[in-house]
C-alpha atoms as a PDB file:
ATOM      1  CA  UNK A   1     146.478 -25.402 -32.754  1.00  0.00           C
ATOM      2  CA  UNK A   2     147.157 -24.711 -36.283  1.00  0.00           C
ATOM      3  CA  UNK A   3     144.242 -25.489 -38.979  1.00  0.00           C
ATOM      4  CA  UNK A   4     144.081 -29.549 -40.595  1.00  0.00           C
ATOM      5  CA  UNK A   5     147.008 -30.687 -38.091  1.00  0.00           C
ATOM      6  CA  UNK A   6     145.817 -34.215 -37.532  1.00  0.00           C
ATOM      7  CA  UNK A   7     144.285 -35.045 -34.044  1.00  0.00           C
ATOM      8  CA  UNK A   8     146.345 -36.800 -31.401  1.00  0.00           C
ATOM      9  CA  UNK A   9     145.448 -40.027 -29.901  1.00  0.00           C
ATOM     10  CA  UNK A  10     144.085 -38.422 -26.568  1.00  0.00           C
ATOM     11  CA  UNK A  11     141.497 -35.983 -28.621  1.00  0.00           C
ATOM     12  CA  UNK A  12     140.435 -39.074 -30.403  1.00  0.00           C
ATOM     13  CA  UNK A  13     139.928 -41.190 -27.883  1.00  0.00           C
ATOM     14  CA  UNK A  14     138.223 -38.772 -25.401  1.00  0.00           C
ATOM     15  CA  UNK A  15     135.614 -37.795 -28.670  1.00  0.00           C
ATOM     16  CA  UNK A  16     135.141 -41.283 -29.466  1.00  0.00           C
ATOM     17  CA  UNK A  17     133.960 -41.940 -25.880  1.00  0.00           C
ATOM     18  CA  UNK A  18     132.035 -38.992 -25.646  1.00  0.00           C
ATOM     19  CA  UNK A  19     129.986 -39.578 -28.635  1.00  0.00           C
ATOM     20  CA  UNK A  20     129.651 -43.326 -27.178  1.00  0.00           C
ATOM     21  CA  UNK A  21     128.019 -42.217 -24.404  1.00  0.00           C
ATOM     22  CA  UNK A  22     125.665 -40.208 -26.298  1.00  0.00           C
ATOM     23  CA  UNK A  23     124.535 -42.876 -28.332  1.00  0.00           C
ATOM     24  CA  UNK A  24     124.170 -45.335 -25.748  1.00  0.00           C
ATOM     25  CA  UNK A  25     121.694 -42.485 -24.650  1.00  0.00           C
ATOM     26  CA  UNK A  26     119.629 -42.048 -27.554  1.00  0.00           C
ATOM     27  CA  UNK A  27     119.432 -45.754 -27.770  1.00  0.00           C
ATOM     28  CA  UNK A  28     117.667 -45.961 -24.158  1.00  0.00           C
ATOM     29  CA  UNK A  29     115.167 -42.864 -25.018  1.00  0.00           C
ATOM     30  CA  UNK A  30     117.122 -40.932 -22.436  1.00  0.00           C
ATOM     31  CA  UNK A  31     117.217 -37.009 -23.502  1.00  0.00           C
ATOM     32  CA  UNK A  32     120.898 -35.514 -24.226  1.00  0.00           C
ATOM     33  CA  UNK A  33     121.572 -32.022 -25.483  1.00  0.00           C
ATOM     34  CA  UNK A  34     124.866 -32.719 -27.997  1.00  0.00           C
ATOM     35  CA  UNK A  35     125.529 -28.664 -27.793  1.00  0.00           C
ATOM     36  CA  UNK A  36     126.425 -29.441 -23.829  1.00  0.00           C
ATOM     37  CA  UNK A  37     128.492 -32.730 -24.817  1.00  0.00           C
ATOM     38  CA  UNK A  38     130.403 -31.159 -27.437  1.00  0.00           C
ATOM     39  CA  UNK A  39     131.079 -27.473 -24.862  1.00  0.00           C
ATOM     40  CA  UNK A  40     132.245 -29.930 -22.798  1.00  0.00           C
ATOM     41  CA  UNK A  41     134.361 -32.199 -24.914  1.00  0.00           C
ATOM     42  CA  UNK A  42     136.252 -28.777 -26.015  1.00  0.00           C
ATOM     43  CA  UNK A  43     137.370 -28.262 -23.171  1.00  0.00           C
ATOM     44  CA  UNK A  44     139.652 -31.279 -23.425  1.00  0.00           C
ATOM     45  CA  UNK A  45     140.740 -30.578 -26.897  1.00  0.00           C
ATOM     46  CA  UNK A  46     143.638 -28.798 -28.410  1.00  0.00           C
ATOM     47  CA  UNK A  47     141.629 -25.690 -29.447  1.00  0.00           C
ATOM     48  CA  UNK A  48     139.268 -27.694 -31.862  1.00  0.00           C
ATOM     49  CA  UNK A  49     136.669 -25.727 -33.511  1.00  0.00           C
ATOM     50  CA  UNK A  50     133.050 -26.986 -32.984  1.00  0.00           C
ATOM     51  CA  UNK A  51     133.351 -27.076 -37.310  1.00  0.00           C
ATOM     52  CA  UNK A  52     135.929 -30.163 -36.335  1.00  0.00           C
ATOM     53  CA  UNK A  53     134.202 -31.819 -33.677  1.00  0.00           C
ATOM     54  CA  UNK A  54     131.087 -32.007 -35.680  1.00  0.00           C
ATOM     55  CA  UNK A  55     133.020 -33.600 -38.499  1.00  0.00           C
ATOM     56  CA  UNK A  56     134.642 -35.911 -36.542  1.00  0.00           C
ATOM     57  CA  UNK A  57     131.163 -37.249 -34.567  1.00  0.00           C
ATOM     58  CA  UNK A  58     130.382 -37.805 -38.911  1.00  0.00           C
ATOM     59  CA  UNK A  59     133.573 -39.972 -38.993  1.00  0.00           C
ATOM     60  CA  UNK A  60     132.297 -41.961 -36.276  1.00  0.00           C
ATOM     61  CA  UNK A  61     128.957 -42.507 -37.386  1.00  0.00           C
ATOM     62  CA  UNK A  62     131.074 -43.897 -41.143  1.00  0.00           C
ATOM     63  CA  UNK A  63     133.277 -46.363 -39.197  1.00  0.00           C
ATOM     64  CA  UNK A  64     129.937 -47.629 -37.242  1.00  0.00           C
ATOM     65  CA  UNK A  65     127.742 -48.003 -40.478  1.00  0.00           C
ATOM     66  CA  UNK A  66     131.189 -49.360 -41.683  1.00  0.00           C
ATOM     67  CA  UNK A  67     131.081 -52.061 -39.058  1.00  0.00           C
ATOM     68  CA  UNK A  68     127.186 -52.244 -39.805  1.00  0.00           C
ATOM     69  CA  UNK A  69     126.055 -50.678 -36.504  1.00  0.00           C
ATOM     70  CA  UNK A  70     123.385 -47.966 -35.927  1.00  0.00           C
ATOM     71  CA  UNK A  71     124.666 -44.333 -35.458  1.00  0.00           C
ATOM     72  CA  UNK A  72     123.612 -40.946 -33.820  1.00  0.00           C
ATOM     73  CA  UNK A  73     120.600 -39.322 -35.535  1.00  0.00           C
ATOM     74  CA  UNK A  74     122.023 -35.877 -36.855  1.00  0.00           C
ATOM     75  CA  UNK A  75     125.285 -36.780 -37.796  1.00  0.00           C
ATOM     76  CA  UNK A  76     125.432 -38.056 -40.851  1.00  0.00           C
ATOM     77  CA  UNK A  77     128.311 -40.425 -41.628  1.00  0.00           C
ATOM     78  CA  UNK A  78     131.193 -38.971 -43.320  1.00  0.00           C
ATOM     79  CA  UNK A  79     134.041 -41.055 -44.761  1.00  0.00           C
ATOM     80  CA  UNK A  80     137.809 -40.025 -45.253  1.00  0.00           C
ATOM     81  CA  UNK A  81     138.504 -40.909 -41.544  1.00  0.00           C
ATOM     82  CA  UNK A  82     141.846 -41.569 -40.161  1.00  0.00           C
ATOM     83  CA  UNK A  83     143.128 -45.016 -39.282  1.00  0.00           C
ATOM     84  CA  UNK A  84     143.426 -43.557 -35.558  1.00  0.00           C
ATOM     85  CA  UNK A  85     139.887 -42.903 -35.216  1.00  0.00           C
ATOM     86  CA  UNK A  86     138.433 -46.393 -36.873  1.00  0.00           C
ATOM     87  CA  UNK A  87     140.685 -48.322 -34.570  1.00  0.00           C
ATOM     88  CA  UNK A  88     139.500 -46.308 -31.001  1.00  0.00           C
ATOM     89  CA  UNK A  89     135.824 -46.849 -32.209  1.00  0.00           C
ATOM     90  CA  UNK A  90     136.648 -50.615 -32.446  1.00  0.00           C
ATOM     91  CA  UNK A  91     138.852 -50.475 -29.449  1.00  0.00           C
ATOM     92  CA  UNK A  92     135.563 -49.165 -27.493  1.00  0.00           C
ATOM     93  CA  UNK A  93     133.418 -51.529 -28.741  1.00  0.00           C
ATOM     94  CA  UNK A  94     135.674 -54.018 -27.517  1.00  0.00           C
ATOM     95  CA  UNK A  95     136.381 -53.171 -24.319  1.00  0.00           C
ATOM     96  CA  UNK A  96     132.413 -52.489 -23.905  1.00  0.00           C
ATOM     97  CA  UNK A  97     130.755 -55.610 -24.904  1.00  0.00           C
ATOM     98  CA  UNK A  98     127.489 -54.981 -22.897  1.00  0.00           C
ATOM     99  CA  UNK A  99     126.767 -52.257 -25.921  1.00  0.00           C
ATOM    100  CA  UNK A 100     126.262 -54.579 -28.224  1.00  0.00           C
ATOM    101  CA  UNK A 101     122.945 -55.452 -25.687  1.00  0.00           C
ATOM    102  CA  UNK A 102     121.952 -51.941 -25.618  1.00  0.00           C
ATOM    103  CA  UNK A 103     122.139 -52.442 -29.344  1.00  0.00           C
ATOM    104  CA  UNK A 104     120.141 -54.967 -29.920  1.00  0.00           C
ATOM    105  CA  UNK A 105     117.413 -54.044 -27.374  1.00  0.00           C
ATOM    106  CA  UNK A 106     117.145 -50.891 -29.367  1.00  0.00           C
ATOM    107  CA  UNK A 107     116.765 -52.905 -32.681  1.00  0.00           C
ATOM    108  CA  UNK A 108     114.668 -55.188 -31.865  1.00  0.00           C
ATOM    109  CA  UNK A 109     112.342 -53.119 -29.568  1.00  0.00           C
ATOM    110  CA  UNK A 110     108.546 -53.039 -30.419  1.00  0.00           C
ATOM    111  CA  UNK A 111     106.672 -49.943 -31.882  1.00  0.00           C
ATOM    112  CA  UNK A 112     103.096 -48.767 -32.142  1.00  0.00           C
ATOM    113  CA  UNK A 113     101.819 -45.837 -34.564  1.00  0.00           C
ATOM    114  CA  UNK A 114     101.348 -42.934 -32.119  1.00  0.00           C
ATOM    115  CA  UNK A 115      97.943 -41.461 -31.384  1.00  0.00           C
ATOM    116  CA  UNK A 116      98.178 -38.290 -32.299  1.00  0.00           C
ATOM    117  CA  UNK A 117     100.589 -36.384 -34.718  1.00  0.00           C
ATOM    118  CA  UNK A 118     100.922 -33.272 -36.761  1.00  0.00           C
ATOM    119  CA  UNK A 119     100.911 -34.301 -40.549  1.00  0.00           C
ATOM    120  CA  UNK A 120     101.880 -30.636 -41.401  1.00  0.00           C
ATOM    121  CA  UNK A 121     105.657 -31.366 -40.885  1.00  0.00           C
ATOM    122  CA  UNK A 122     105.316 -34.576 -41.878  1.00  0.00           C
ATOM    123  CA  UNK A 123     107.334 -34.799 -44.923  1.00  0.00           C
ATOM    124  CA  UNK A 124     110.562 -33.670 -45.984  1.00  0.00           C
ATOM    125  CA  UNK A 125     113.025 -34.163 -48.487  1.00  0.00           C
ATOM    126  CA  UNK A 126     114.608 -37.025 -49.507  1.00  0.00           C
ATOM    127  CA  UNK A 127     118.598 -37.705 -48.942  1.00  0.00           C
ATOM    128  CA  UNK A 128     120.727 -36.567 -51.941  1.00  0.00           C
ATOM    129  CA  UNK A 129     122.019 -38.984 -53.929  1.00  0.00           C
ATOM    130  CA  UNK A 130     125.541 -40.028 -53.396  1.00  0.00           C
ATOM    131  CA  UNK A 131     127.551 -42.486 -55.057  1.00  0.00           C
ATOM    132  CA  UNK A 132     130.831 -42.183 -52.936  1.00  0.00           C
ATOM    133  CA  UNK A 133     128.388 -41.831 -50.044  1.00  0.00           C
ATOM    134  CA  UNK A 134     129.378 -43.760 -46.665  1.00  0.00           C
ATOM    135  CA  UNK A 135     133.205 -45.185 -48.459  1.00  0.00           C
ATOM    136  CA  UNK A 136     136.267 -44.482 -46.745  1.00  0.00           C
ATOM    137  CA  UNK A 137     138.851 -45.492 -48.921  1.00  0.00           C
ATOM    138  CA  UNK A 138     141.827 -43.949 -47.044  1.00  0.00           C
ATOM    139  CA  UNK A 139     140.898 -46.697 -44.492  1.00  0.00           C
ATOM    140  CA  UNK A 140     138.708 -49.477 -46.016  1.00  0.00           C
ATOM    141  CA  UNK A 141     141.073 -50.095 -49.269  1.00  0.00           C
ATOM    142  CA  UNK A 142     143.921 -50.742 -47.164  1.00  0.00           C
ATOM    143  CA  UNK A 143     145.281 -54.005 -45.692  1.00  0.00           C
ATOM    144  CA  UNK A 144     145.439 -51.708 -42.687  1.00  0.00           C
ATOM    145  CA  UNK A 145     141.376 -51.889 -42.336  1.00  0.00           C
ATOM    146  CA  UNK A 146     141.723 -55.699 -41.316  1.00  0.00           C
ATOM    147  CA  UNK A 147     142.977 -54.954 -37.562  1.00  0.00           C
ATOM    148  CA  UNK A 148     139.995 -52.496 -36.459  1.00  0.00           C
ATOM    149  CA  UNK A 149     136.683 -54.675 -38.273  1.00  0.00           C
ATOM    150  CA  UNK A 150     138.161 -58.278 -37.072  1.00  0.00           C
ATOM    151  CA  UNK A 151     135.100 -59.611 -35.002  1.00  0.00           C
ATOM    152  CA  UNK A 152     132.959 -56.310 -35.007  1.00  0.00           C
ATOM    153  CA  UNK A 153     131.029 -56.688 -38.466  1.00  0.00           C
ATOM    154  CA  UNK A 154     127.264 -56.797 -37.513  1.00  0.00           C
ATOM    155  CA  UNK A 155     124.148 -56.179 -39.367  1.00  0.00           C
ATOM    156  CA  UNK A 156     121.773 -54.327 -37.595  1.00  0.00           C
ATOM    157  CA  UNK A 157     119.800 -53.341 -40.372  1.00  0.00           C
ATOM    158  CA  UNK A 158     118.873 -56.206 -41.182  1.00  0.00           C
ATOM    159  CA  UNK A 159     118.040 -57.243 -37.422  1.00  0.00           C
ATOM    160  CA  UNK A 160     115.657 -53.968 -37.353  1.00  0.00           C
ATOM    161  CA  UNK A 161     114.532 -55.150 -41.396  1.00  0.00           C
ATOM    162  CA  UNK A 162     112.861 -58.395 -39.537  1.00  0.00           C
ATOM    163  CA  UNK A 163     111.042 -56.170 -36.630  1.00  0.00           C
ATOM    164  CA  UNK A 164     107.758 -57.083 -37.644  1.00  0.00           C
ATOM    165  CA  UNK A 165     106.558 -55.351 -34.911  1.00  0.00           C
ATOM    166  CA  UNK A 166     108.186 -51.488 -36.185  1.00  0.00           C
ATOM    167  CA  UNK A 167     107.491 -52.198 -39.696  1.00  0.00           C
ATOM    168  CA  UNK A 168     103.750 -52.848 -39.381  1.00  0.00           C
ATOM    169  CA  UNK A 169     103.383 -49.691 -36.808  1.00  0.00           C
ATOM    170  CA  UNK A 170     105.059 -47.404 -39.781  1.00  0.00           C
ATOM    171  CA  UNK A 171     102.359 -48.946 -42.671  1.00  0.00           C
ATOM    172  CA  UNK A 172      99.527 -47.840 -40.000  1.00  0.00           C
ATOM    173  CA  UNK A 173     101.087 -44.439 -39.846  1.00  0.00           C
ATOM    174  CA  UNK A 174     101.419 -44.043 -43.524  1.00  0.00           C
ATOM    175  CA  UNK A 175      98.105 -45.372 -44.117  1.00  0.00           C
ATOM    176  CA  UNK A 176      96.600 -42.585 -41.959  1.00  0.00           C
ATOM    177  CA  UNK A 177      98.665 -40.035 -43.352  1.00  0.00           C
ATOM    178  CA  UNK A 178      97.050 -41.224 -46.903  1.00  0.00           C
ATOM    179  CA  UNK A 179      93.711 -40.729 -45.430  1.00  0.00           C
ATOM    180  CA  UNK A 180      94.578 -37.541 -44.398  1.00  0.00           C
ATOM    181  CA  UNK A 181      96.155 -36.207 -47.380  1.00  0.00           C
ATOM    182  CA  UNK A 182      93.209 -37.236 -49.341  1.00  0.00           C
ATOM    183  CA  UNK A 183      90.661 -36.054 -46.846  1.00  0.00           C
ATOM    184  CA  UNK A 184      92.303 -32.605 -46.834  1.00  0.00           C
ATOM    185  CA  UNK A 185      92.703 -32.451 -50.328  1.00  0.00           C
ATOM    186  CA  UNK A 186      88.726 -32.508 -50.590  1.00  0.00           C
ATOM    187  CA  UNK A 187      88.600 -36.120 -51.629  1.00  0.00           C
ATOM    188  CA  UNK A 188      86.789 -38.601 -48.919  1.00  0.00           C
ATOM    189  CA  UNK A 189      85.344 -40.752 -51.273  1.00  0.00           C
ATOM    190  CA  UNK A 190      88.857 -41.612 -52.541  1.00  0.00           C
ATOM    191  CA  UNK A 191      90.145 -41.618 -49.113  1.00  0.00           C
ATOM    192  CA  UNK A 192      87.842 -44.323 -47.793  1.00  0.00           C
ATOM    193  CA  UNK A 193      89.456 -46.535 -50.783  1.00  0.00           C
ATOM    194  CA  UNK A 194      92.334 -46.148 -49.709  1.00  0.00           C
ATOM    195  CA  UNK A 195      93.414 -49.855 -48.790  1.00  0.00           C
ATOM    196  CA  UNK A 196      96.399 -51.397 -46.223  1.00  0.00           C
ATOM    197  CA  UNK A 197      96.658 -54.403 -48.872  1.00  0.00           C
ATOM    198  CA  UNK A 198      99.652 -55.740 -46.745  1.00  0.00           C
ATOM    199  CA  UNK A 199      97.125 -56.638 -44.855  1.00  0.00           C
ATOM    200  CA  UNK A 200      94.452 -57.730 -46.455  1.00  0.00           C
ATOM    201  CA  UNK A 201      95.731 -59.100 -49.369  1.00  0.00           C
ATOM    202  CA  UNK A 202      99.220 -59.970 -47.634  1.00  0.00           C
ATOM    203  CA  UNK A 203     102.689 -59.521 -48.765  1.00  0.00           C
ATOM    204  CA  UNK A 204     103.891 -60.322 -52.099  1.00  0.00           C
ATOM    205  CA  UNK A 205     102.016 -57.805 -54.323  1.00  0.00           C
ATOM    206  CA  UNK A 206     105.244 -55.394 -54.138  1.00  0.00           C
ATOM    207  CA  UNK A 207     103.753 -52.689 -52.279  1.00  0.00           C
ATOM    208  CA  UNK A 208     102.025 -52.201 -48.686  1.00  0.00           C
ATOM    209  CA  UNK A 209      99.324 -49.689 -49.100  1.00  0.00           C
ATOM    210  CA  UNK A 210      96.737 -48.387 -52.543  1.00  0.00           C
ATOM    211  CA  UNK A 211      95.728 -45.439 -52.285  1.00  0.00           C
ATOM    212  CA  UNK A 212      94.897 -42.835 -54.814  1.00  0.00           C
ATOM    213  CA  UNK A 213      95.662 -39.047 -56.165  1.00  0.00           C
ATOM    214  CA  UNK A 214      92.837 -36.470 -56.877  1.00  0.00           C
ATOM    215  CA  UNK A 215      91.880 -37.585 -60.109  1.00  0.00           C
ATOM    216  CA  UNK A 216      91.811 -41.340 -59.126  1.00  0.00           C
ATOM    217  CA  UNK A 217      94.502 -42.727 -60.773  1.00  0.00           C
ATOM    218  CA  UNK A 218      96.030 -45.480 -59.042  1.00  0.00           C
ATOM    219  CA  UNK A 219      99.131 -44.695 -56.204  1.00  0.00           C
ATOM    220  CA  UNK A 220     101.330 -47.612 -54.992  1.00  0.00           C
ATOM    221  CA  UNK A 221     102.654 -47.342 -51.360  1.00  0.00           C
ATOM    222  CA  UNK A 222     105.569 -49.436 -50.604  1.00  0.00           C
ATOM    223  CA  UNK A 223     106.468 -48.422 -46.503  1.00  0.00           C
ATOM    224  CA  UNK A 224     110.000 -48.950 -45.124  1.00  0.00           C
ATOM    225  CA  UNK A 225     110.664 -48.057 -41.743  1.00  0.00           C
ATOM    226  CA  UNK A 226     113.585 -47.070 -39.221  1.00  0.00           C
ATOM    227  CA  UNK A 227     113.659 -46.410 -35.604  1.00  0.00           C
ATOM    228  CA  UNK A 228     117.333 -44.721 -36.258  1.00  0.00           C
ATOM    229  CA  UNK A 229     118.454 -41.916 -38.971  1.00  0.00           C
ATOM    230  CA  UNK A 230     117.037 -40.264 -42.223  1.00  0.00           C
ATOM    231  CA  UNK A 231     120.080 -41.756 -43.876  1.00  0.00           C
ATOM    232  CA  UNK A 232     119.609 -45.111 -42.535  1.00  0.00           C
ATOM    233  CA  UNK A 233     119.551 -47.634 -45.692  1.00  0.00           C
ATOM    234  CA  UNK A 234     117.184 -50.010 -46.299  1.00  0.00           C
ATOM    235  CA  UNK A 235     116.214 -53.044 -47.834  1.00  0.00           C
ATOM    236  CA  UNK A 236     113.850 -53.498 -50.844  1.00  0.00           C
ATOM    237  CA  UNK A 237     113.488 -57.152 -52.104  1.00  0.00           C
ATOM    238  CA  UNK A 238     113.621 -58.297 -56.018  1.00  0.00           C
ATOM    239  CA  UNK A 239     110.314 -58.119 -56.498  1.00  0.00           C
ATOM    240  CA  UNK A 240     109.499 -54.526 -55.013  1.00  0.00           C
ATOM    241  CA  UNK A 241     112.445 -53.560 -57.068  1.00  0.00           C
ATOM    242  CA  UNK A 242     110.853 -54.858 -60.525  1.00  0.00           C
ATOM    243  CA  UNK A 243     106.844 -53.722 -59.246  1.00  0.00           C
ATOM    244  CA  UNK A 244     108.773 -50.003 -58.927  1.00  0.00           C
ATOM    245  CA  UNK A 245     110.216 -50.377 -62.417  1.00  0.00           C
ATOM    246  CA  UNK A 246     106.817 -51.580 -64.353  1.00  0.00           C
ATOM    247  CA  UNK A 247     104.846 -49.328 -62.180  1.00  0.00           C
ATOM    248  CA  UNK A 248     107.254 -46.340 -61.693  1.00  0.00           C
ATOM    249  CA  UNK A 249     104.353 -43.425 -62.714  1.00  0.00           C
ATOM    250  CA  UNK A 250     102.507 -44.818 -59.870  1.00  0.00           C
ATOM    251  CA  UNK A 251     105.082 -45.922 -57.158  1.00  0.00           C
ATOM    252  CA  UNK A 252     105.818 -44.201 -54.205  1.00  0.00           C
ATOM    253  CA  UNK A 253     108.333 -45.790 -51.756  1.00  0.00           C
ATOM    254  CA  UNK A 254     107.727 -43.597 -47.861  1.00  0.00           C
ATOM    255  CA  UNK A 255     110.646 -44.054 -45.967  1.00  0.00           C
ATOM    256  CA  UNK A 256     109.628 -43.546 -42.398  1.00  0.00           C
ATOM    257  CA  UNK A 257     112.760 -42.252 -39.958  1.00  0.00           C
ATOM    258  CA  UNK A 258     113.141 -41.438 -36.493  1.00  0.00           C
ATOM    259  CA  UNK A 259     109.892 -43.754 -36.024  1.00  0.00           C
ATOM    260  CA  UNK A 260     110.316 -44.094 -32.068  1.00  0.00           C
ATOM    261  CA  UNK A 261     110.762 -40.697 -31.251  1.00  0.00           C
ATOM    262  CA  UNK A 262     109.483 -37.945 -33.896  1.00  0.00           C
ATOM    263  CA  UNK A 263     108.293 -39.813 -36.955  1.00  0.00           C
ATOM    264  CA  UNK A 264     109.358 -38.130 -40.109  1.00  0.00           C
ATOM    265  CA  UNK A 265     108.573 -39.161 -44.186  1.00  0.00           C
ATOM    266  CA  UNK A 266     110.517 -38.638 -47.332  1.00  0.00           C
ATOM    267  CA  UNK A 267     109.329 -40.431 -50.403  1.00  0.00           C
ATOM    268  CA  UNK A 268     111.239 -41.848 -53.311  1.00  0.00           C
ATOM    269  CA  UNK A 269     108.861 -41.512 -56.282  1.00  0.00           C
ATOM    270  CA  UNK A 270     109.033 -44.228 -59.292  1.00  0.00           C
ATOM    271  CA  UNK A 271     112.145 -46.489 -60.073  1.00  0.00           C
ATOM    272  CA  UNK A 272     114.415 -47.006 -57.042  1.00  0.00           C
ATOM    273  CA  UNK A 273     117.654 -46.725 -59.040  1.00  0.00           C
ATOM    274  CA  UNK A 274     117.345 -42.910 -59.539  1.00  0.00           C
ATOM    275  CA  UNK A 275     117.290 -42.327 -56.127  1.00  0.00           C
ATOM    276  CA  UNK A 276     119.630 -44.352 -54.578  1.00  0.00           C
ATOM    277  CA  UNK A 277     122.327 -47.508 -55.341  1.00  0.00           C
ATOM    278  CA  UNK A 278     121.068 -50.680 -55.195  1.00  0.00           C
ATOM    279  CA  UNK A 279     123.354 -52.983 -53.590  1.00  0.00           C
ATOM    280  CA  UNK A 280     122.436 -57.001 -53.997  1.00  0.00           C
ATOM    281  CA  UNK A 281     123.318 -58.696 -50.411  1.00  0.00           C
ATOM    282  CA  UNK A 282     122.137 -62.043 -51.281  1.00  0.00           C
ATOM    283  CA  UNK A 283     121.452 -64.439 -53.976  1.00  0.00           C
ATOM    284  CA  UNK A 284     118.929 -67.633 -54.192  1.00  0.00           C
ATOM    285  CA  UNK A 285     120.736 -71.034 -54.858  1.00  0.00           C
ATOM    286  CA  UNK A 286     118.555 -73.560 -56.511  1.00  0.00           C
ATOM    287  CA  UNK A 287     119.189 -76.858 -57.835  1.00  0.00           C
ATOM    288  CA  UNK A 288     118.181 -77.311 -61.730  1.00  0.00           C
ATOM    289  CA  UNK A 289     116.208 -80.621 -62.412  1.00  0.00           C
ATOM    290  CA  UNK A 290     118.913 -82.795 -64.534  1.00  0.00           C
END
């Protein structure tokens, strides 16, 4: 097979289905080992390297957060797909509607903080900054995208957004980590301050948790949370938006990944903007008094 010759239909569709069915796995909580999927995929392929496979499992992952679907943890979407590959991913989704159960059971499952964890690894660095992160526009800015995305647009992150259930389970977790932090640090004083004002103050205030740094200044938690991959996006209303901008010295925003199985942290520190785009999805209508 000679190097960049585009894949035939038959590779794509037999990679497509294979990385289905791991996903479909990792949404149940069932264990998979990719390096056996992809030995075995190979063996179907036209002397693919595993360099191209793994790409191509990152093009499917871009046409499902295209489509606004969830996507396998560890590959990270990739755009510049071909046409080919968008329309078997939509062809499979398709022909297997009972997914889009499997899908939502997964989203809208409920979570509790788990007992015991190892803070050590806790945290870890936050996604670079990409502006042409996640577009495709050899597919999407073409009247050609209209065929594959008819009737297959969903928007599961903002189904798992509303899982009141996940998102107050990651605030717990943070909150303890804060403890912890502090308590290690020498500081228990400051770390029996430290307040889940989410809940005791409820929502509104712009952030989820107060807590403190070593010299007492004030540190503003704001907790977003995702059962699904580091890269996942995630919603941040108006108002946590502006708090972030008056009180960016202060503001920490811990994104909480992989929640259900082996909760990780990164942490966006001060205004939102200089971490990541801010895309508005919505805007209030109101009616002006005449």
């Amino acid at each position: 097979m000679a190097t960049g010759e585009a894949w035939s239909e038959a590779e794509v569709r037999a990679t497509v289905s294979d990385y289905m069915q791991m996903l479909q796995q990792e949404l149940k909580g069932q264990a998979y080992s990719k390096t056996t999927h992809r030995r075995a995929l190979t063996q179907g392929l036209d002397g693919r390297s595993d360099a191209s496979i793994e790409l191509k499992h990152q093009n499917i992952s871009a046409v499902l957060q295209e489509l606004g679907w969830q996507w396998i943890s560890g590959y990270k979407p990739r755009g510049n797909y071909q046409l080919l590959l968008a329309r078997e991913v939509s062809a499979w989704l398709r022909a297997h509607s009972e997914f889009e159960e499997t899908m939502r059971q997964a989203v809208d499952a409920s979570a509790v903080a788990p007992g015991h964890i190892d803070f050590g690894d806790f945290i870890e660095r936050h996604p670079r900054f990409n502006a042409s992160y996640g577009r495709t526009p050899s597919v999407l800015e073409t009247a050609a995208a209209a065929d594959w995305t008819a009737g297959l647009r969903r928007d599961y992150l903002a189904r798992e957004a509303r899982n009141s259930a996940l998102g107050r389970a990651g605030e717990e977790l943070a909150l303890r980590f804060e403890r912890e932090r502090l308590s290690r640090l020498g500081h228990e004083r400051l770390a029996g301050k430290v307040e889940h004002v989410a809940h005791t103050q409820g929502d509104g205030l712009g952030f989820d948790i107060l807590s403190f740094e070593p010299d007492g200044r004030e540190r503003f938690i704001e907790v977003k949370t995702t059962a699904f991959a580091k890269e996942t996006p995630f919603f941040a209303s108006s108002s946590e938006v502006e708090f972030a901008r008056i009180n960016a010295a202060g503001y920490h925003l811990y994104r909480l990944f992989r929640f259900k199985r082996d909760p990780k942290c990164f942490i966006l520190d001060g205004v939102l903007e200089t971490h990541c785009a801010l895309d508005p999805v919505s805007f209030r209508c109101s009616f002006r008094a005449s």
